[in-house]
Protein backbone atom coordinates (compact mmCIF):
# COMPACT_ATOMS: atom_id res chain seq x y z
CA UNK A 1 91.47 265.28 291.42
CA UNK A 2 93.35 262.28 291.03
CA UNK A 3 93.30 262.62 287.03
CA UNK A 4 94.54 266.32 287.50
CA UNK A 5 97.82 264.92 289.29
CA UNK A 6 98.16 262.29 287.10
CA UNK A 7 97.90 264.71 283.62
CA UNK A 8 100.24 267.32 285.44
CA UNK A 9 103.32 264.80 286.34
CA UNK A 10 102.95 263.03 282.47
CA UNK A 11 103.01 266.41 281.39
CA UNK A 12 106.15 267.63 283.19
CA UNK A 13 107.79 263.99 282.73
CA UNK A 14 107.55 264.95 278.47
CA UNK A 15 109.15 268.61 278.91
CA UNK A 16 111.49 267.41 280.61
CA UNK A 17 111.94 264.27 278.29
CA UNK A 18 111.89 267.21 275.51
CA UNK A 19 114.04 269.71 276.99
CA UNK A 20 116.81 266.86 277.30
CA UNK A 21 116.54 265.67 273.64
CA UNK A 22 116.81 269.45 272.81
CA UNK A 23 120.53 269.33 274.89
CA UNK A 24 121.94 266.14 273.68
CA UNK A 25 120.91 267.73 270.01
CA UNK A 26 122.73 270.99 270.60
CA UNK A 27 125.47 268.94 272.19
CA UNK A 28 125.34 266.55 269.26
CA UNK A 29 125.46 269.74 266.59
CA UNK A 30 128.75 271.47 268.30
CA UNK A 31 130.68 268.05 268.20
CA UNK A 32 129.85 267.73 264.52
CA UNK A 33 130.89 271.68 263.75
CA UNK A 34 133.50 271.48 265.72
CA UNK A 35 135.16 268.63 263.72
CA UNK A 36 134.20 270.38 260.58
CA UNK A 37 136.08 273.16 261.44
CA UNK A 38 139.20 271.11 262.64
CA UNK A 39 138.90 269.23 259.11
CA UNK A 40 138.12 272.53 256.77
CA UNK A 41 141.04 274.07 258.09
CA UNK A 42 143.43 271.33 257.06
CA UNK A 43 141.63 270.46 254.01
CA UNK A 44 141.08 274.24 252.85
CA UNK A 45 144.23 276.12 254.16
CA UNK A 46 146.17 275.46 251.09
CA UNK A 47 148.55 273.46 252.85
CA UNK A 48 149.51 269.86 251.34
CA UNK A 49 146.54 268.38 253.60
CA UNK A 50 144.22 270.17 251.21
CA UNK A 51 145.46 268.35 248.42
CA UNK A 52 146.07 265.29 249.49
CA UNK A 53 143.34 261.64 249.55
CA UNK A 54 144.94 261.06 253.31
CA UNK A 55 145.16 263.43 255.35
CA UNK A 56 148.39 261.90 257.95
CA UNK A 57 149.05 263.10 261.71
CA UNK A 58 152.62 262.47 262.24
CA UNK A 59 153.45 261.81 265.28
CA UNK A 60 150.25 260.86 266.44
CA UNK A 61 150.16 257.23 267.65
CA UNK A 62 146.94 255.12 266.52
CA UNK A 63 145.50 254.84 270.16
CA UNK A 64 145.93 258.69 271.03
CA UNK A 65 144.45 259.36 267.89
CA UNK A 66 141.54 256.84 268.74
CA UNK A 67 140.97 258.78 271.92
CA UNK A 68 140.76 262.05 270.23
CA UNK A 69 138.20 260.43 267.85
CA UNK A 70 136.32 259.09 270.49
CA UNK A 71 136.00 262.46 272.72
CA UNK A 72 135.17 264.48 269.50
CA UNK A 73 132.17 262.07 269.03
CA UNK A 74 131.11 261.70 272.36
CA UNK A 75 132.54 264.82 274.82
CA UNK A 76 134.01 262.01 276.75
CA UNK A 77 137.44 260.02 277.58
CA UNK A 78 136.45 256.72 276.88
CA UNK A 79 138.39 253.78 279.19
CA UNK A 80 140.92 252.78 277.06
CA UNK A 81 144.09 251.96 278.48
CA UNK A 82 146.39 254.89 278.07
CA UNK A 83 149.55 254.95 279.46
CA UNK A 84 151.08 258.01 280.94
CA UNK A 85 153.36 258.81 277.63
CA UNK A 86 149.66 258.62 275.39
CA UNK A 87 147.83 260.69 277.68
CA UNK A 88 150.50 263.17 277.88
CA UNK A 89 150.70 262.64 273.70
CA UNK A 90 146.68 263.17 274.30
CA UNK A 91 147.18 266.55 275.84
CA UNK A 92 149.44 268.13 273.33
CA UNK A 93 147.16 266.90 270.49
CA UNK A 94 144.11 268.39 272.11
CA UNK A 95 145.97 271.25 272.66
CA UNK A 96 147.01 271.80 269.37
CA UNK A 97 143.69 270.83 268.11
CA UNK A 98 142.13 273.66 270.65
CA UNK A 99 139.84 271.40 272.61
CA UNK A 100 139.93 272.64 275.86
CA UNK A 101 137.72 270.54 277.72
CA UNK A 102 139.81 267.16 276.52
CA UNK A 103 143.18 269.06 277.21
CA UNK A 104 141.44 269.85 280.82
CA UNK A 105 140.15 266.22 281.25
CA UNK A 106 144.12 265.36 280.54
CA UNK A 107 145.14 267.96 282.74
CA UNK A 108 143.13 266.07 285.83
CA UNK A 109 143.92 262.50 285.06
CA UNK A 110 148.12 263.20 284.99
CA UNK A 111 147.47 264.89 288.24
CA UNK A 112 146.42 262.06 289.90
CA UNK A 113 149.73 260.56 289.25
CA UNK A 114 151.93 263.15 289.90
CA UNK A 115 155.17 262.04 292.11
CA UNK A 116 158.89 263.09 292.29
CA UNK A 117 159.61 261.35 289.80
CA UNK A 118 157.45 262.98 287.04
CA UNK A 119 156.85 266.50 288.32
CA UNK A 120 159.58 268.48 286.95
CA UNK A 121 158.95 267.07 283.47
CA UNK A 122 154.78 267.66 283.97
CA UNK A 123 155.33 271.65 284.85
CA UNK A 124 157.21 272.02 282.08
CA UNK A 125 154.49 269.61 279.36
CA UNK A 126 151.89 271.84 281.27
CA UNK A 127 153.80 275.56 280.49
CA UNK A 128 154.55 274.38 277.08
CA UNK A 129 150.86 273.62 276.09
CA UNK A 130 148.93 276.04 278.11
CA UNK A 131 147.61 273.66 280.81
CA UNK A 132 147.67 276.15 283.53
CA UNK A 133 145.48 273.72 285.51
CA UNK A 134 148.19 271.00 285.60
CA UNK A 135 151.07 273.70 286.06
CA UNK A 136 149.37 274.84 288.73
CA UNK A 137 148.88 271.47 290.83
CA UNK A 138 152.57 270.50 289.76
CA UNK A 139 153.69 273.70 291.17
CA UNK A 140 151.26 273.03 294.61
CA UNK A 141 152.78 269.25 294.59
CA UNK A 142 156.46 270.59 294.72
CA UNK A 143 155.63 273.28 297.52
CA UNK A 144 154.56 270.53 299.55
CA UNK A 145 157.63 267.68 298.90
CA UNK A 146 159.87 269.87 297.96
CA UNK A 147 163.07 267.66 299.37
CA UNK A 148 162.05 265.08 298.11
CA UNK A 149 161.59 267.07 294.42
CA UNK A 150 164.81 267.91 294.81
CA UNK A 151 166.37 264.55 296.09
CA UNK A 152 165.33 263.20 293.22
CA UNK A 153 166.63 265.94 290.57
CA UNK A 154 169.96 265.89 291.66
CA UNK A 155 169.94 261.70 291.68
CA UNK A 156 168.88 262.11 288.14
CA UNK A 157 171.00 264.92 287.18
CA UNK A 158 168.05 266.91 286.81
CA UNK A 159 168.00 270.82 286.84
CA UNK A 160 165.26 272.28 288.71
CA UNK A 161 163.41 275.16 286.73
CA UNK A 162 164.79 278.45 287.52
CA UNK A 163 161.61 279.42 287.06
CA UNK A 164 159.64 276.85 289.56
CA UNK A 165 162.60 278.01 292.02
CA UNK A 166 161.50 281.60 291.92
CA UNK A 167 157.96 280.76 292.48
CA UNK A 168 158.96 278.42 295.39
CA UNK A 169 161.28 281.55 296.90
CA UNK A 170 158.82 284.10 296.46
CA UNK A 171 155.95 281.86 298.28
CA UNK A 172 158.54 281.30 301.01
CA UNK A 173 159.08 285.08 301.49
């Protein structure tokens, strides 16, 4: 009986080792055809990229770009020390670059440092590059302090949305 048990749990211990070498392949195989199809569509669209030995990202500092690297290879943020400007650089390069679950990943991490001081400038990152996610908690985190959103507009000369004051009024009534 004993041998029973013991053939039973090595068997289910090497499907289940199987079954996740199966995932990280799959896993492993989108990543790769994913950055094919990034790279085939600069280097085929007959723009200059297609022509040209290096293939530049203006605009795109050398530790954003790192990042983006990184997560393409591995599905994950690494722990490199971004500042707020790269990982707000981060998000509108995985945005343009259509990779949701990095521009998501952004999304959560500027949310945890959301304050009166960067809120206003966050909604309006987040409506210009379809983070609805961080729109959406920028929108929640003004509800809640919203004198001290404004306070700190007018002290900076800043001009409230008209947009984020509609949504505020129309919550309010």
């Amino acid at each position: 009986m004993f041998v029973v048990v013991v053939v039973v749990v090595v068997v289910v211990v090497v499907v289940v080792v199987v079954v996740v070498v199966v995932v990280v392949v799959v896993v492993v195989v989108v990543v790769v055809v994913v950055c094919d199809v990034i790279l085939s569509v600069l280097v085929r669209s007959g723009m200059k990229e297609s022509t040209e030995e290096v293939v530049e990202l203006e605009g795109v500092k050398y530790s954003v770009f790192q990042e983006l690297l990184e997560f393409i290879y591995t599905d994950k943020m690494d722990d490199l020390p971004l500042d707020h400007e790269d990982l707000v650089y981060l998000l509108m390069v995985a945005n343009q670059f259509q990779l949701e679950r990095l521009k998501e990943m952004c999304e959560k991490v500027l949310a945890t440092s959301l304050d009166e001081d960067n809120v206003l400038n966050l909604w309006e990152l987040a409506g210009a590059h379809e983070a609805q996610q961080l729109q959406r908690l920028c929108l929640n985190y003004v509800m809640r302090h919203w004198a001290a959103v404004a306070s700190k507009a007018k002290e900076q000369s800043i001009k409230i949305p008209q947009e984020l004051q509609q949504k505020r009024d129309s919550l309010l009534s």
